[in-house]
Protein backbone atom coordinates (compact mmCIF):
# COMPACT_ATOMS: atom_id res chain seq x y z
CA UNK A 1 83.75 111.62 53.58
CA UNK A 2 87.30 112.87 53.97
CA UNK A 3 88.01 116.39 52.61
CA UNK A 4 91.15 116.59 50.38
CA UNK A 5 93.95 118.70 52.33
CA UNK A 6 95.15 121.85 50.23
CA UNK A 7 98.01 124.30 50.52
CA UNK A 8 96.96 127.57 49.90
CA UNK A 9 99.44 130.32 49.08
CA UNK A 10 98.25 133.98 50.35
CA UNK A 11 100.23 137.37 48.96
CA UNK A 12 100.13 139.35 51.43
CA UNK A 13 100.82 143.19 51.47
CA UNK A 14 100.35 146.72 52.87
CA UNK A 15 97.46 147.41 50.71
CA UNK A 16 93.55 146.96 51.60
CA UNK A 17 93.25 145.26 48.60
CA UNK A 18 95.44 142.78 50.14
CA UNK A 19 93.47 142.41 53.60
CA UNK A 20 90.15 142.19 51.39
CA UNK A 21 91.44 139.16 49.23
CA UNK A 22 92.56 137.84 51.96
CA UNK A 23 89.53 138.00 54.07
CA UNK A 24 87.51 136.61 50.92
CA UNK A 25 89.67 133.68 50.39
CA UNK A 26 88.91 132.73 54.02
CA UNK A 27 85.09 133.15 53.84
CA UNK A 28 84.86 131.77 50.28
CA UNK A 29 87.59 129.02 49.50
CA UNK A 30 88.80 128.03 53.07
CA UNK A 31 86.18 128.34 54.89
CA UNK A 32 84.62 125.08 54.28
CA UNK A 33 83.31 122.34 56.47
CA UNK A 34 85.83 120.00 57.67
CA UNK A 35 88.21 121.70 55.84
CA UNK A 36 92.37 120.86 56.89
CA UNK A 37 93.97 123.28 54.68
CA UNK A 38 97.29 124.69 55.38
CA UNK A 39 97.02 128.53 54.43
CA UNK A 40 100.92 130.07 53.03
CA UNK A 41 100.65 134.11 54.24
CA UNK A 42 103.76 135.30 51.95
CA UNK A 43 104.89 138.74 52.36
CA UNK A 44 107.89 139.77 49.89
CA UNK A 45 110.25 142.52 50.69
CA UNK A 46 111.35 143.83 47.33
CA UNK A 47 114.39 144.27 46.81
CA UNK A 48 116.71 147.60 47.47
CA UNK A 49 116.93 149.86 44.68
CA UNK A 50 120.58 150.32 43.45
CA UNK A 51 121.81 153.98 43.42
CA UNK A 52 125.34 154.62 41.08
CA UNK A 53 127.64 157.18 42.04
CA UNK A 54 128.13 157.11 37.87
CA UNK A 55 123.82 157.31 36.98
CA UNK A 56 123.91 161.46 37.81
CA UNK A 57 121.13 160.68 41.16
CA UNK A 58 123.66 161.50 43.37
CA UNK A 59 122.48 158.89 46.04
CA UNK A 60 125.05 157.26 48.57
CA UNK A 61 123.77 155.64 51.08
CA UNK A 62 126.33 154.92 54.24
CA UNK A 63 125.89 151.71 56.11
CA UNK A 64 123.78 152.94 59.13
CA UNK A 65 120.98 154.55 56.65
CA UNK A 66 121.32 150.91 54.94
CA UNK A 67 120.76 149.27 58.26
CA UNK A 68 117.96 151.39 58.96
CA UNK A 69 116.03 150.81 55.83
CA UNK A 70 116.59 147.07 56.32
CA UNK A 71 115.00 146.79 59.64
CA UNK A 72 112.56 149.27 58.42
CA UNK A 73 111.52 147.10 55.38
CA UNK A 74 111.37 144.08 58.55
CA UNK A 75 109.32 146.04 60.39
CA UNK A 76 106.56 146.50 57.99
CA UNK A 77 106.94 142.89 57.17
CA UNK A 78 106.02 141.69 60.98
CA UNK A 79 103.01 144.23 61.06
CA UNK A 80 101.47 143.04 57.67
CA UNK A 81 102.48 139.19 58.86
CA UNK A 82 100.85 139.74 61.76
CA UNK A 83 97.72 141.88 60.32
CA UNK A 84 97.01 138.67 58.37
CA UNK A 85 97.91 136.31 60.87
CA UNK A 86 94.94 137.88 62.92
CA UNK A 87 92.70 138.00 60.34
CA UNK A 88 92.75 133.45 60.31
CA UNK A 89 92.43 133.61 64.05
CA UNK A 90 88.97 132.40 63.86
CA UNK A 91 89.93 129.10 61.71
CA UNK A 92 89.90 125.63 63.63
CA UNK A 93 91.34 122.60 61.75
CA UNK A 94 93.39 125.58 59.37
CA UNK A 95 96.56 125.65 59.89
CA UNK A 96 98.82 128.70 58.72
CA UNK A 97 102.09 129.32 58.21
CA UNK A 98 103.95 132.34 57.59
CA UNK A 99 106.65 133.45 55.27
CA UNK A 100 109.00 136.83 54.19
CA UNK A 101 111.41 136.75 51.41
CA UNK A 102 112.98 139.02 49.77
CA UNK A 103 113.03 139.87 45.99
CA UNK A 104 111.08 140.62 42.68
CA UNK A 105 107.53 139.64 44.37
CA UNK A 106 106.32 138.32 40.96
CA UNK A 107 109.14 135.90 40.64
CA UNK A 108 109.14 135.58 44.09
CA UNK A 109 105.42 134.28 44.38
CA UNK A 110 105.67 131.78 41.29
CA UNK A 111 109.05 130.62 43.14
CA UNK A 112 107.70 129.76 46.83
CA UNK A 113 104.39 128.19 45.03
CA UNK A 114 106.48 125.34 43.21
CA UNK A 115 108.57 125.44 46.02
CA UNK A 116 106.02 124.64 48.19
CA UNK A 117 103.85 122.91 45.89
CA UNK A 118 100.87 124.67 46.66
CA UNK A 119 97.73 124.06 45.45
CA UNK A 120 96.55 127.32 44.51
CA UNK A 121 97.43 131.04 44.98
CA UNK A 122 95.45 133.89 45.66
CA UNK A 123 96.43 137.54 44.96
CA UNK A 124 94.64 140.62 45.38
CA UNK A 125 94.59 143.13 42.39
CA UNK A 126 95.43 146.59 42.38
CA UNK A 127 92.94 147.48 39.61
CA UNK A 128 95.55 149.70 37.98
CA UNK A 129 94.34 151.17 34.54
CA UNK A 130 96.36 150.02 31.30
CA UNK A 131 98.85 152.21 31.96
CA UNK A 132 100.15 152.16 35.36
CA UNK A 133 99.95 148.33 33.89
CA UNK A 134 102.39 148.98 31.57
CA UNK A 135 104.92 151.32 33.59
CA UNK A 136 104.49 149.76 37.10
CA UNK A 137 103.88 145.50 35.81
CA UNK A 138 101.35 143.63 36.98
CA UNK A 139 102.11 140.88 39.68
CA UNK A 140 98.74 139.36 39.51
CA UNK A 141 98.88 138.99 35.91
CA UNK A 142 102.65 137.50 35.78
CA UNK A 143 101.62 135.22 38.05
CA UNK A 144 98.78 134.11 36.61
CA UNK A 145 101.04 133.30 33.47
CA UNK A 146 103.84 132.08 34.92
CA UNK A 147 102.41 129.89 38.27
CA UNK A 148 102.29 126.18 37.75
CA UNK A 149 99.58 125.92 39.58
CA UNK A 150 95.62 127.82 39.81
CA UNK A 151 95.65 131.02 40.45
CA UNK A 152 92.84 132.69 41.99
CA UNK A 153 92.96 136.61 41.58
CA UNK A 154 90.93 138.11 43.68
CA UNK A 155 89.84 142.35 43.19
CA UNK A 156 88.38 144.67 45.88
CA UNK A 157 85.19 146.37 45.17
CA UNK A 158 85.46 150.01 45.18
CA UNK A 159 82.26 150.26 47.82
CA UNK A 160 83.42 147.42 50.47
CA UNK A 161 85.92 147.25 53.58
CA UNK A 162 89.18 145.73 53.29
CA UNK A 163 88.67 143.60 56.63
CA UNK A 164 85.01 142.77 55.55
CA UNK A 165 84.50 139.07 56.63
CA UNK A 166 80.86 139.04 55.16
């Protein structure tokens, strides 16, 4: 019997959360038998805050501290791509792609998945309290109302390992 092929869209971040949802959705959703799934590893780069000279913060940046930033905010994007990349080494018949873009990662990550047409997503959640929620947004739970398609949201117990592959 054939298994169905599935694209699978991964947000990826800094955060452990991120690794651990990650490492779950490879021991519990593509790590079946036979499976040919494509796995999507999405890392967004949000975008640069804009500073006035009119807002009172005082904050000009000059081109060079620009530059720097911006191959800063590429830098971290490699090491987290790569920090998940490492983490599907072990898959056979998976095959993974990678991708950064740049923006609002909520609108982002609903974006790439129709783009795409992915099957499902899977996002880690931050557990932040009501609120943080409410100040900060919540990209799991935009998603998860806005996504076209399943989305699987997956959160970190307090007690376990981000890289835990058990």
């Amino acid at each position: 019997m054939a298994t169905k092929e599935r694209k699978i869209l991964v947000a990826v971040d800094e955060g452990e959360e991120s690794a651990y949802a990650l490492s779950w959705c490879l021991n519990n959703v593509v790590a079946e038998i036979n499976s040919k799934d494509t796995l999507v590893l999405l890392y967004v780069i949000p975008p640069h805050v804009v500073y006035s000279a009119l807002d009172g913060t005082g904050y000009l940046f000059s081109q060079d501290i620009i530059t720097s930033m911006d191959k800063y905010r590429k830098d971290v994007a490699e090491t987290v791509i790569e920090k998940a990349k490492k983490l599907c080494k072990h898959l056979q018949d998976v095959k993974v792609e990678t991708r950064v873009e740049v923006g609002d990662p909520r609108d982002v990550i609903c974006n790439v998945a129709e783009k795409t047409s992915v099957d499902m997503v899977v996002l880690d959640s931050h557990g932040y309290g009501l609120i943080k929620r409410a100040f900060l947004g919540s990209v799991s739970n935009h998603c998860a109302q806005n996504c076209k398609c399943p989305v699987l949201i997956v959160k970190r117990p307090k007690n376990v390992a981000a890289t835990s592959t058990t």
